[in-house]
C-alpha atoms as a PDB file:
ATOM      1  CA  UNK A   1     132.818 -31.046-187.544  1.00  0.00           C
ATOM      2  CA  UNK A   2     134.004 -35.066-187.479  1.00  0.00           C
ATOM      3  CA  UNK A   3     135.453 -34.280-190.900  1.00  0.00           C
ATOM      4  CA  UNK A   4     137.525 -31.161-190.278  1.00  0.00           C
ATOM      5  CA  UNK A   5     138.704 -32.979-186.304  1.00  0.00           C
ATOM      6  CA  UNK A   6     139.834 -35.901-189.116  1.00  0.00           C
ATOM      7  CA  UNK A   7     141.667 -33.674-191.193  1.00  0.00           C
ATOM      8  CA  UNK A   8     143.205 -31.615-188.382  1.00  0.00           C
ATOM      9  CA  UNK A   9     144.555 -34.775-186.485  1.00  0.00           C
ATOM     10  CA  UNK A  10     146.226 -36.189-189.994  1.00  0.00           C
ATOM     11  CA  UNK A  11     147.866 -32.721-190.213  1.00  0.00           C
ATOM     12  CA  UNK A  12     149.665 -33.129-186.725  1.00  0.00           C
ATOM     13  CA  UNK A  13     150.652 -37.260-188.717  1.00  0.00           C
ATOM     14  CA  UNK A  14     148.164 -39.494-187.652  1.00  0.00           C
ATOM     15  CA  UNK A  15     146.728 -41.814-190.426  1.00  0.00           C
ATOM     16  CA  UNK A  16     143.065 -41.614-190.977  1.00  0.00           C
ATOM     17  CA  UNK A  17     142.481 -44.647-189.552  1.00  0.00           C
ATOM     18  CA  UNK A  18     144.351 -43.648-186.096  1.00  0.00           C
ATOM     19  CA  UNK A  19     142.580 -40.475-186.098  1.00  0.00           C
ATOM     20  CA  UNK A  20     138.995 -42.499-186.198  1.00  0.00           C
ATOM     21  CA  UNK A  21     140.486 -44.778-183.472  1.00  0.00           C
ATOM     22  CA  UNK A  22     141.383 -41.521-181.063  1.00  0.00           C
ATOM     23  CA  UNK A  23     137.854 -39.872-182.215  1.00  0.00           C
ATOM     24  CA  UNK A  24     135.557 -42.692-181.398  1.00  0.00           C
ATOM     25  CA  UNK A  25     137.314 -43.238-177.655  1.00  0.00           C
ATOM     26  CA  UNK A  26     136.939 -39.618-176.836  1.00  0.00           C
ATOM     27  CA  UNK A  27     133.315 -40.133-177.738  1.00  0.00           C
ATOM     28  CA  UNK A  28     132.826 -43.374-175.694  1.00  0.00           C
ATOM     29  CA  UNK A  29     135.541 -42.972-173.211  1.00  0.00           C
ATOM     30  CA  UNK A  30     136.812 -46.952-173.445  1.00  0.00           C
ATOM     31  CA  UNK A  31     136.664 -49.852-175.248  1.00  0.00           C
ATOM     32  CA  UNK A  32     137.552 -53.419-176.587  1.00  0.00           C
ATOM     33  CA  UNK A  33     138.733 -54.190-179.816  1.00  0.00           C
ATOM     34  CA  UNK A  34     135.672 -55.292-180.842  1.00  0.00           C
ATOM     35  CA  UNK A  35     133.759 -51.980-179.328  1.00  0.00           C
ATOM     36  CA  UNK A  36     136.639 -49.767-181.168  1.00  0.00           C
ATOM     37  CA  UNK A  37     135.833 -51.919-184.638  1.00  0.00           C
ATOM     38  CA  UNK A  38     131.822 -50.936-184.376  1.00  0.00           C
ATOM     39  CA  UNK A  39     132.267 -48.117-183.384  1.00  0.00           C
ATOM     40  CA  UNK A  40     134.799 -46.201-185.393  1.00  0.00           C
ATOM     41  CA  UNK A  41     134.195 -48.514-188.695  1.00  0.00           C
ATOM     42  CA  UNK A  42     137.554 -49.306-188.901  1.00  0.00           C
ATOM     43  CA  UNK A  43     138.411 -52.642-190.602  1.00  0.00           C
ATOM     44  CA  UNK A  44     138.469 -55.863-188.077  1.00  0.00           C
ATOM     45  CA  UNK A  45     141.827 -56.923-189.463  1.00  0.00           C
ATOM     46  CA  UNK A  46     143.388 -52.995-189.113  1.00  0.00           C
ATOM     47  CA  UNK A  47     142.225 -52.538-185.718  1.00  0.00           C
ATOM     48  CA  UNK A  48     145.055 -54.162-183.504  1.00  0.00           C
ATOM     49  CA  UNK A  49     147.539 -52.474-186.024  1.00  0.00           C
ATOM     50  CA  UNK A  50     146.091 -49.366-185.257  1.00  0.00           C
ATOM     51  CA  UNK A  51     145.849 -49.706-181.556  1.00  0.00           C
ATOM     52  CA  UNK A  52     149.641 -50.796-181.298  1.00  0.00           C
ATOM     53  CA  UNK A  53     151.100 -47.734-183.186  1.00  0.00           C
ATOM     54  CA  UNK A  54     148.446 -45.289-181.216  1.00  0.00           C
ATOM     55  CA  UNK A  55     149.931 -47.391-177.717  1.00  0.00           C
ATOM     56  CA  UNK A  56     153.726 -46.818-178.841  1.00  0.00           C
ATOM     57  CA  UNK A  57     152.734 -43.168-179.214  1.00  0.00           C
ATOM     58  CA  UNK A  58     151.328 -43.325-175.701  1.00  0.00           C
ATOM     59  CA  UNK A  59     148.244 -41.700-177.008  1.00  0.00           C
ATOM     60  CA  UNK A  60     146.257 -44.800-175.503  1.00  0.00           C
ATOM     61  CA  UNK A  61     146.445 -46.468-172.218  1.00  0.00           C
ATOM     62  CA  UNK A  62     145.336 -50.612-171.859  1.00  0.00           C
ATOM     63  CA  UNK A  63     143.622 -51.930-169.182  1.00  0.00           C
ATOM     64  CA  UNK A  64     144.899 -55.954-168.903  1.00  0.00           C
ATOM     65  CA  UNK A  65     141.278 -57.049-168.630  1.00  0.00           C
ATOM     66  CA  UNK A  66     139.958 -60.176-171.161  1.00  0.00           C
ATOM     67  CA  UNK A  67     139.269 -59.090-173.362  1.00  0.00           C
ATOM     68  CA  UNK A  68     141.921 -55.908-172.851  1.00  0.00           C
ATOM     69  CA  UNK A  69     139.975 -52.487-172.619  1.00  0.00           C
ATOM     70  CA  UNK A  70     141.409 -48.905-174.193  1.00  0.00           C
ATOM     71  CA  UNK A  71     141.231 -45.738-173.567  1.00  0.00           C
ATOM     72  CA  UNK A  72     142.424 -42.307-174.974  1.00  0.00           C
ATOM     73  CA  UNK A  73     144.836 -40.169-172.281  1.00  0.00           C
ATOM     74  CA  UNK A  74     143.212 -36.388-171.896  1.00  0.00           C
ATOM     75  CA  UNK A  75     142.826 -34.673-174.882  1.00  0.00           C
ATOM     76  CA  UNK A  76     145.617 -32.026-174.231  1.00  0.00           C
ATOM     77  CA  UNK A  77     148.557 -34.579-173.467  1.00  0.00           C
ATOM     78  CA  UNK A  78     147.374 -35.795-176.704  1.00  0.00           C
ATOM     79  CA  UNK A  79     147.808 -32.579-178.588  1.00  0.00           C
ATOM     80  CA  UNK A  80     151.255 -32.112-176.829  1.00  0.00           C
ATOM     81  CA  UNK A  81     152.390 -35.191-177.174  1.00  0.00           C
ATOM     82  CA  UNK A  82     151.359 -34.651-181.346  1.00  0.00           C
ATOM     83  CA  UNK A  83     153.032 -31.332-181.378  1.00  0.00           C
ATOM     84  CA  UNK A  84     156.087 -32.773-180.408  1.00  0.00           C
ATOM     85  CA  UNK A  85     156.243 -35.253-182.364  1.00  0.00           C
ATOM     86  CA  UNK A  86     155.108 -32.656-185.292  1.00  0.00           C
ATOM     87  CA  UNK A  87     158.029 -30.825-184.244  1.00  0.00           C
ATOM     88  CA  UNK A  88     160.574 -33.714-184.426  1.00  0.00           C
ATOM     89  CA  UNK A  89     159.797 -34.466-187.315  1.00  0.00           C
ATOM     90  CA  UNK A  90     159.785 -31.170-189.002  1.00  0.00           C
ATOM     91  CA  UNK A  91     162.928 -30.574-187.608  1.00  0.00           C
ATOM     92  CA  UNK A  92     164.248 -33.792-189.400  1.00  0.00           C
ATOM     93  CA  UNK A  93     163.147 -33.173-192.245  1.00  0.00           C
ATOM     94  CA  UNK A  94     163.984 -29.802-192.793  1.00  0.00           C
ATOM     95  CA  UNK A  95     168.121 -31.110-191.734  1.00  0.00           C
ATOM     96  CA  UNK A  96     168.194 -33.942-194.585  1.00  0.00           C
ATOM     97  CA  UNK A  97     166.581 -32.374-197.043  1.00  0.00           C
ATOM     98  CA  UNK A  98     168.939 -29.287-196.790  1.00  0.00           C
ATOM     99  CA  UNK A  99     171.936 -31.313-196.585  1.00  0.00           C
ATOM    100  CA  UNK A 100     170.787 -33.075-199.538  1.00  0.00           C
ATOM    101  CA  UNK A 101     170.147 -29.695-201.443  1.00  0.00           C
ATOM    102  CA  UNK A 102     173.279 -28.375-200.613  1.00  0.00           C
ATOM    103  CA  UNK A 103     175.049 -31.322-201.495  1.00  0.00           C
ATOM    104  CA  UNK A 104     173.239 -31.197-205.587  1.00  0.00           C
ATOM    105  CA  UNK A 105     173.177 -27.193-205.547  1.00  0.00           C
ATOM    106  CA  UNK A 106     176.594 -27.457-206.797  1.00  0.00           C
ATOM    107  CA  UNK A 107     175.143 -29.830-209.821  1.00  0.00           C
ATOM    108  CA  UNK A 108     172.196 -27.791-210.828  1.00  0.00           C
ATOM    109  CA  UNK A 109     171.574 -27.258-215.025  1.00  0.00           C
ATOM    110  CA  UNK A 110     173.317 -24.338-215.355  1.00  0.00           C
ATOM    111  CA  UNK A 111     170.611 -23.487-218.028  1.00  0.00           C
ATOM    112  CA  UNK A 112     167.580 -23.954-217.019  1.00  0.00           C
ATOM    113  CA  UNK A 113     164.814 -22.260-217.788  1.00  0.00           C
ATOM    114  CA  UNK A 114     161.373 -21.745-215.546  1.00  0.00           C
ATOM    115  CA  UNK A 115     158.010 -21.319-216.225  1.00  0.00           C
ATOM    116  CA  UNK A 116     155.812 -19.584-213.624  1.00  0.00           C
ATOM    117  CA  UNK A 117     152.117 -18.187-213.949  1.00  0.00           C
ATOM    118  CA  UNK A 118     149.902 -16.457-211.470  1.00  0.00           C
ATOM    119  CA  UNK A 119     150.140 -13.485-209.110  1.00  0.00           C
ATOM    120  CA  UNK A 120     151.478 -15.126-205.803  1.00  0.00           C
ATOM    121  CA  UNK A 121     153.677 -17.711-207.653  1.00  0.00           C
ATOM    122  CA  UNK A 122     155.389 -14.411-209.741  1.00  0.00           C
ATOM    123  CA  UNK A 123     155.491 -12.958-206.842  1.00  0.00           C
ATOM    124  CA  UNK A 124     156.628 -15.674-204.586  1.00  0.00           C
ATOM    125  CA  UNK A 125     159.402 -16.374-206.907  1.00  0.00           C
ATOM    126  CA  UNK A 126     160.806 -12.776-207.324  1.00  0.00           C
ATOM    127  CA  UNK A 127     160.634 -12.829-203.656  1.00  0.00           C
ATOM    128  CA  UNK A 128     162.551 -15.504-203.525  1.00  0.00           C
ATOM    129  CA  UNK A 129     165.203 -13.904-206.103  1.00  0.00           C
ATOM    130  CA  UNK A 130     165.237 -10.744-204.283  1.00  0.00           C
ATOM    131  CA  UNK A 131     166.382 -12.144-201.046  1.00  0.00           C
ATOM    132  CA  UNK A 132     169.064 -14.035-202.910  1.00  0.00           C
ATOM    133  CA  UNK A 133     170.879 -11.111-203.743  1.00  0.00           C
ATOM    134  CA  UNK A 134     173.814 -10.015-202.818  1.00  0.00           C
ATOM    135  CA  UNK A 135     175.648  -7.468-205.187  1.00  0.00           C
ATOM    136  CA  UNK A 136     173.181  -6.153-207.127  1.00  0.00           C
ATOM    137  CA  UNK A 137     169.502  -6.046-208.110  1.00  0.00           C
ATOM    138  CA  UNK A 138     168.014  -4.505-211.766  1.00  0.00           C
ATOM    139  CA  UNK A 139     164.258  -4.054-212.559  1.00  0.00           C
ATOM    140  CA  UNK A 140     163.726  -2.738-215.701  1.00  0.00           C
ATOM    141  CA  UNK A 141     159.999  -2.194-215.909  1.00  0.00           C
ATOM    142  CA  UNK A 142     157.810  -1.084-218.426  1.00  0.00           C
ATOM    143  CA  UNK A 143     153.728  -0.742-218.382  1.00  0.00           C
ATOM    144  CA  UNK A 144     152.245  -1.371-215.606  1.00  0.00           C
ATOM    145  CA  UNK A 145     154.637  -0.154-213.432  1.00  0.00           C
ATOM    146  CA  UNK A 146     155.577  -1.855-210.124  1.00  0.00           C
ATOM    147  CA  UNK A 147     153.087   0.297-208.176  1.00  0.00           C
ATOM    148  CA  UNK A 148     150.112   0.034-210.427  1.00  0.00           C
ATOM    149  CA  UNK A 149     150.864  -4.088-209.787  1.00  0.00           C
ATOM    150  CA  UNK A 150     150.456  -3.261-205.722  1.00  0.00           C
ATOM    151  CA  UNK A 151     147.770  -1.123-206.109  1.00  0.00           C
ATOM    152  CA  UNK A 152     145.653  -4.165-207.823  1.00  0.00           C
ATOM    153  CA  UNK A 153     147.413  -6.891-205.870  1.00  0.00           C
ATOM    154  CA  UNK A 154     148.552  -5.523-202.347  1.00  0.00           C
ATOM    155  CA  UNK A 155     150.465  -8.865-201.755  1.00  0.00           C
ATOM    156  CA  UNK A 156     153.220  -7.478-203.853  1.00  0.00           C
ATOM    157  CA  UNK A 157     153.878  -4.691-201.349  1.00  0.00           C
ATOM    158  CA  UNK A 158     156.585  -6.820-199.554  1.00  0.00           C
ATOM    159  CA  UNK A 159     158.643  -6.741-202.654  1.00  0.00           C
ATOM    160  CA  UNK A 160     159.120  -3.344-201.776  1.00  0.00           C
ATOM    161  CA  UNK A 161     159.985  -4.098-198.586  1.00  0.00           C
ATOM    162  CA  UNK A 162     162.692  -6.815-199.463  1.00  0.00           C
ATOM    163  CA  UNK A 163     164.543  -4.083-202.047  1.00  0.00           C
ATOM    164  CA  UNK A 164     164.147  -1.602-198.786  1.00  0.00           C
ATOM    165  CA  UNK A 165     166.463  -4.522-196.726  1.00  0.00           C
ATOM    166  CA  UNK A 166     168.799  -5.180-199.800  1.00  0.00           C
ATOM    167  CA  UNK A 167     169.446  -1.723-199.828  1.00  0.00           C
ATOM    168  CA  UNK A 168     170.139  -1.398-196.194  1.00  0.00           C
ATOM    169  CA  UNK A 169     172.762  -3.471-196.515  1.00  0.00           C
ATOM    170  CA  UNK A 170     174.913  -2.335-199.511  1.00  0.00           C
ATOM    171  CA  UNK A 171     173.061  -4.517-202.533  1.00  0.00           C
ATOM    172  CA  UNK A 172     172.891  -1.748-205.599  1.00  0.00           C
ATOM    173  CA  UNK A 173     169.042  -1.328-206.696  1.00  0.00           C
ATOM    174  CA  UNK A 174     168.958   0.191-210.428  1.00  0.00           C
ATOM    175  CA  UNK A 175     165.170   0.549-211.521  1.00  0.00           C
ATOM    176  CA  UNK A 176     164.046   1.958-214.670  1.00  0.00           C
ATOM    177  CA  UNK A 177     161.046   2.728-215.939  1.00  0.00           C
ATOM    178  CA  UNK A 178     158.952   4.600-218.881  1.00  0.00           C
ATOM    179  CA  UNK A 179     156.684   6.824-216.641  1.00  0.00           C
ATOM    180  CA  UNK A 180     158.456   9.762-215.240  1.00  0.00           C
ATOM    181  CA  UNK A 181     155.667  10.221-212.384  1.00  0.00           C
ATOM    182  CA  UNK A 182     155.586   6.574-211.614  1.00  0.00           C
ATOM    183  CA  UNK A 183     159.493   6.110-211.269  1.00  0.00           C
ATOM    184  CA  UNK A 184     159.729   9.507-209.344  1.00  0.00           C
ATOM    185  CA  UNK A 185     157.257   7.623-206.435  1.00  0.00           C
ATOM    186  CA  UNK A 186     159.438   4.862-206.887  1.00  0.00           C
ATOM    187  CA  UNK A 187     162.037   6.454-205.945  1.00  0.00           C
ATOM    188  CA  UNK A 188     160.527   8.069-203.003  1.00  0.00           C
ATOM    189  CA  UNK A 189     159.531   4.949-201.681  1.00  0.00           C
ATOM    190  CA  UNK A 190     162.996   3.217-202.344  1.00  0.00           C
ATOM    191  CA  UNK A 191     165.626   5.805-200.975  1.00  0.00           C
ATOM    192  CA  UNK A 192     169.079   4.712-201.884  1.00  0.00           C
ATOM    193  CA  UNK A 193     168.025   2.834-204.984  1.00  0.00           C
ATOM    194  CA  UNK A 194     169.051   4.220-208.322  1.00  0.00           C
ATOM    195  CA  UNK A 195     166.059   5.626-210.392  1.00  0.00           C
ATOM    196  CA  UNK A 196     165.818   6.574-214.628  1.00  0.00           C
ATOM    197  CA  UNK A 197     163.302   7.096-216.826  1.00  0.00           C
ATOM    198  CA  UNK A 198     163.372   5.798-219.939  1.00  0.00           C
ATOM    199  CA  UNK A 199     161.340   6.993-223.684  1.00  0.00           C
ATOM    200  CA  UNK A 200     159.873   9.999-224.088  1.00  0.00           C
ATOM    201  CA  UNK A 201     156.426  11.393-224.284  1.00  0.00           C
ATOM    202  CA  UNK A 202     156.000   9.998-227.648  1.00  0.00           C
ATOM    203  CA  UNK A 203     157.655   6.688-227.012  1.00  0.00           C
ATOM    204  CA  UNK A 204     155.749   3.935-228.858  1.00  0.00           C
ATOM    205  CA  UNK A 205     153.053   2.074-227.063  1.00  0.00           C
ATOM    206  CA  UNK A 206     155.066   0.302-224.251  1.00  0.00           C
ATOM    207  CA  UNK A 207     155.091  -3.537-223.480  1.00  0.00           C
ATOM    208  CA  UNK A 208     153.200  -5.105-220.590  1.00  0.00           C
ATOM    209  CA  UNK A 209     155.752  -6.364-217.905  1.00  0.00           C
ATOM    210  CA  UNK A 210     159.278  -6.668-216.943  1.00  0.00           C
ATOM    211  CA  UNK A 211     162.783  -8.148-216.473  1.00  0.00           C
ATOM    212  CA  UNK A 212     164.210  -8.891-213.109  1.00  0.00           C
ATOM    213  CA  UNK A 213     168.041  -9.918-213.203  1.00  0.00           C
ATOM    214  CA  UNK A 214     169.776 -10.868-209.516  1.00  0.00           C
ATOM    215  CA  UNK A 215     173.852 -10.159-209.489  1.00  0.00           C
ATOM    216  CA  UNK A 216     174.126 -10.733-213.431  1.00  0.00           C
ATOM    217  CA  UNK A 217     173.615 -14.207-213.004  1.00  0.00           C
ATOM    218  CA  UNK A 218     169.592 -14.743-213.223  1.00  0.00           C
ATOM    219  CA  UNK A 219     166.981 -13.198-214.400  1.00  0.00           C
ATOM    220  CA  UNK A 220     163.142 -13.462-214.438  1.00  0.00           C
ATOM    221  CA  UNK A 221     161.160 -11.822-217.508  1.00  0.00           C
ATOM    222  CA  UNK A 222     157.832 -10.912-216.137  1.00  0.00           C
ATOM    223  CA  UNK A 223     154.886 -10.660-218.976  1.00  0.00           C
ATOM    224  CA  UNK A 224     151.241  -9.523-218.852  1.00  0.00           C
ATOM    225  CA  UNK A 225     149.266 -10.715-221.575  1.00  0.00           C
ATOM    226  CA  UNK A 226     145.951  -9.139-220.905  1.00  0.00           C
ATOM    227  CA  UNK A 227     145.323  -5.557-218.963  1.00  0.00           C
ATOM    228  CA  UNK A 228     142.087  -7.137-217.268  1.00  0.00           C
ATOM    229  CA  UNK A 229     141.678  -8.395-214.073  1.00  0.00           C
ATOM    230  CA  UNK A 230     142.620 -10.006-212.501  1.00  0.00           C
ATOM    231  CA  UNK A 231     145.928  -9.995-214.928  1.00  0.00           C
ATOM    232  CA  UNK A 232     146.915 -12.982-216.835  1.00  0.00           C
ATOM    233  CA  UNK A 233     150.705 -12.359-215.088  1.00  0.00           C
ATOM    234  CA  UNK A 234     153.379 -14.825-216.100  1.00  0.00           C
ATOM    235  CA  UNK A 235     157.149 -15.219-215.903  1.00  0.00           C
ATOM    236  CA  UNK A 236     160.297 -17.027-217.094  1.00  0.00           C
ATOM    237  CA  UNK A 237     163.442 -17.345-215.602  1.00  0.00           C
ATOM    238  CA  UNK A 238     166.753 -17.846-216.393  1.00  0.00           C
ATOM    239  CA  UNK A 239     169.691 -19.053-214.661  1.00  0.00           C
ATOM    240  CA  UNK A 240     171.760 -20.025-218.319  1.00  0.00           C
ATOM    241  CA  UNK A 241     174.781 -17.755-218.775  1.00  0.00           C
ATOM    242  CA  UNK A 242     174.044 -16.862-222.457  1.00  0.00           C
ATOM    243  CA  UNK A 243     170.396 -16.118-221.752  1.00  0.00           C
ATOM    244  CA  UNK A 244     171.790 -13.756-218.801  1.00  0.00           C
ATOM    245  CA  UNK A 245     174.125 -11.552-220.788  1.00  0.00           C
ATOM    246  CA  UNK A 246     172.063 -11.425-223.720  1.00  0.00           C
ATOM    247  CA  UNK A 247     169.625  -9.502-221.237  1.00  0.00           C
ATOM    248  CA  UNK A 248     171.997  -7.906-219.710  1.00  0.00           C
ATOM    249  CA  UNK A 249     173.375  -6.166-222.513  1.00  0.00           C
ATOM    250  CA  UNK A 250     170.205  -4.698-223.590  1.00  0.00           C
ATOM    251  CA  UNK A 251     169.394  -3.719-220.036  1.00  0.00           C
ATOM    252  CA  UNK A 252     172.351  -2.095-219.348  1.00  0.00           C
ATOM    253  CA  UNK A 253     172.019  -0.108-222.990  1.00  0.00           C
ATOM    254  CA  UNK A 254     168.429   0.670-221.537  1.00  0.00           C
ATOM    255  CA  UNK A 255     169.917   2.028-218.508  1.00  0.00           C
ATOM    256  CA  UNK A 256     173.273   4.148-220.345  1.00  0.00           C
ATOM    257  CA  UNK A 257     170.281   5.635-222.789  1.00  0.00           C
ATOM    258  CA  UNK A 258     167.755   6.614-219.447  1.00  0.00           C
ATOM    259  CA  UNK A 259     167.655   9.653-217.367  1.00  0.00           C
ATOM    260  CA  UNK A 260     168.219   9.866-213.454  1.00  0.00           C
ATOM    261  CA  UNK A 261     164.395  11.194-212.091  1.00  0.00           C
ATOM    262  CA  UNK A 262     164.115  14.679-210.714  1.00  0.00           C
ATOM    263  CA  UNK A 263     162.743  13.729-207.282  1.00  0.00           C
END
């Protein structure tokens, strides 16, 4: 229990050491240097260190004794006092290091090129693409199809959910796929988006993923190297212009060459 109190304290920003220090005088209520030294196993030489940066906090309260005495304030006005803190410096953080991404967005390699692998990283990341959309969405999909993916991994329902919202608020959804019954539940689910079907009944053996491309400017290609599972799912993405419209053109010959579903 020690262990996880020691982890849980450093979460909220104390060091290790000032989480031993506020452990051991909860568990003995008061004590000198020397007393907080034995009995916490913090270094001799770390201990006034400690003590000062726990006082400043006013986590700790000194009794002008000789030697001087400590003591921890009650365990809640510790916790607020923490959260606060916690909070401060969340809030800090999260200002400078979006004024400092906003200032370099404009500098960003125009090219790049992403790896990602696993199913909550590929789907964290076309999550993330999703939401940055704001004219129009594509998905052309091949084998499995988007709901086979949910139906093995239910995390990826919320994709769903995020086309739903881009949809509500005028981003064009275009989704193709090569299953007609697949696509036609698609589009059930996704009212508003744009649905085809693509090959035929004797369409060669399809390939395993997908391509993702966000308001012709980025696009992730989603691959699935083995059918077992859990599925070895990976991605790529693109932000490079030439990479783009090299995808785009086949995906938009895909989608000229397709067939609206008959819901």
């Amino acid at each position: 229990m020690k262990k996880a109190l020691m982890e849980s304290l450093q979460q909220l920003g104390l060091t290790s050491y000032e989480a031993k220090l506020l452990i051991a005088l909860t568990q003995y209520g008061s004590g000198t240097a020397a007393d907080i030294h034995a009995f916490s196993g913090i270094p001799r030489s770390a201990v006034y260190g400690v003590i000062t940066k726990l006082e400043d906090r006013g986590l700790i309260e000194v009794q002008t004794t000789k030697p001087k005495r400590y003591k921890i304030i009650a365990p809640d006005k510790v916790i607020d006092k923490l959260k606060v803190n916690y909070e401060k410096a969340v809030q800090f953080s999260l200002k400078h290091l979006e004024s400092i991404y906003s200032t370099k967005a404009g500098n960003v390699e125009e090219d790049a090129v992403w790896n990602v692998s696993g199913v909550k990283n590929v789907n964290d990341k076309i999550a993330e693409m999703l939401k940055s959309a704001s004219k129009e969405i594509i998905f052309a999909s091949s084998y499995p199809s988007l709901n086979r993916l949910i139906e093995i991994y239910p995390i990826m329902d919320s994709i769903k959910q995020t086309v739903r919202e881009k949809i509500n608020v005028g981003v064009t959804v275009k989704i193709t796929g090569q299953n007609e019954n697949d696509m036609c539940d698609i589009a059930k689910d996704l009212p508003g988006a744009e649905i085809r079907v693509t090959g035929t009944e004797n369409s060669i053996q399809p390939l395993k993923g997908g391509i993702l491309a966000i308001d012709n400017k980025e696009l992730l290609i989603i691959t699935i190297k083995d059918e077992r599972i859990p599925l070895n799912l990976t991605a790529t993405q693109y932000n490079g212009k030439e990479e783009v419209h090299i995808f785009m053109h086949f995906m938009e010959v895909e989608w000229n060459s397709s067939r609206p579903v008959d819901v």
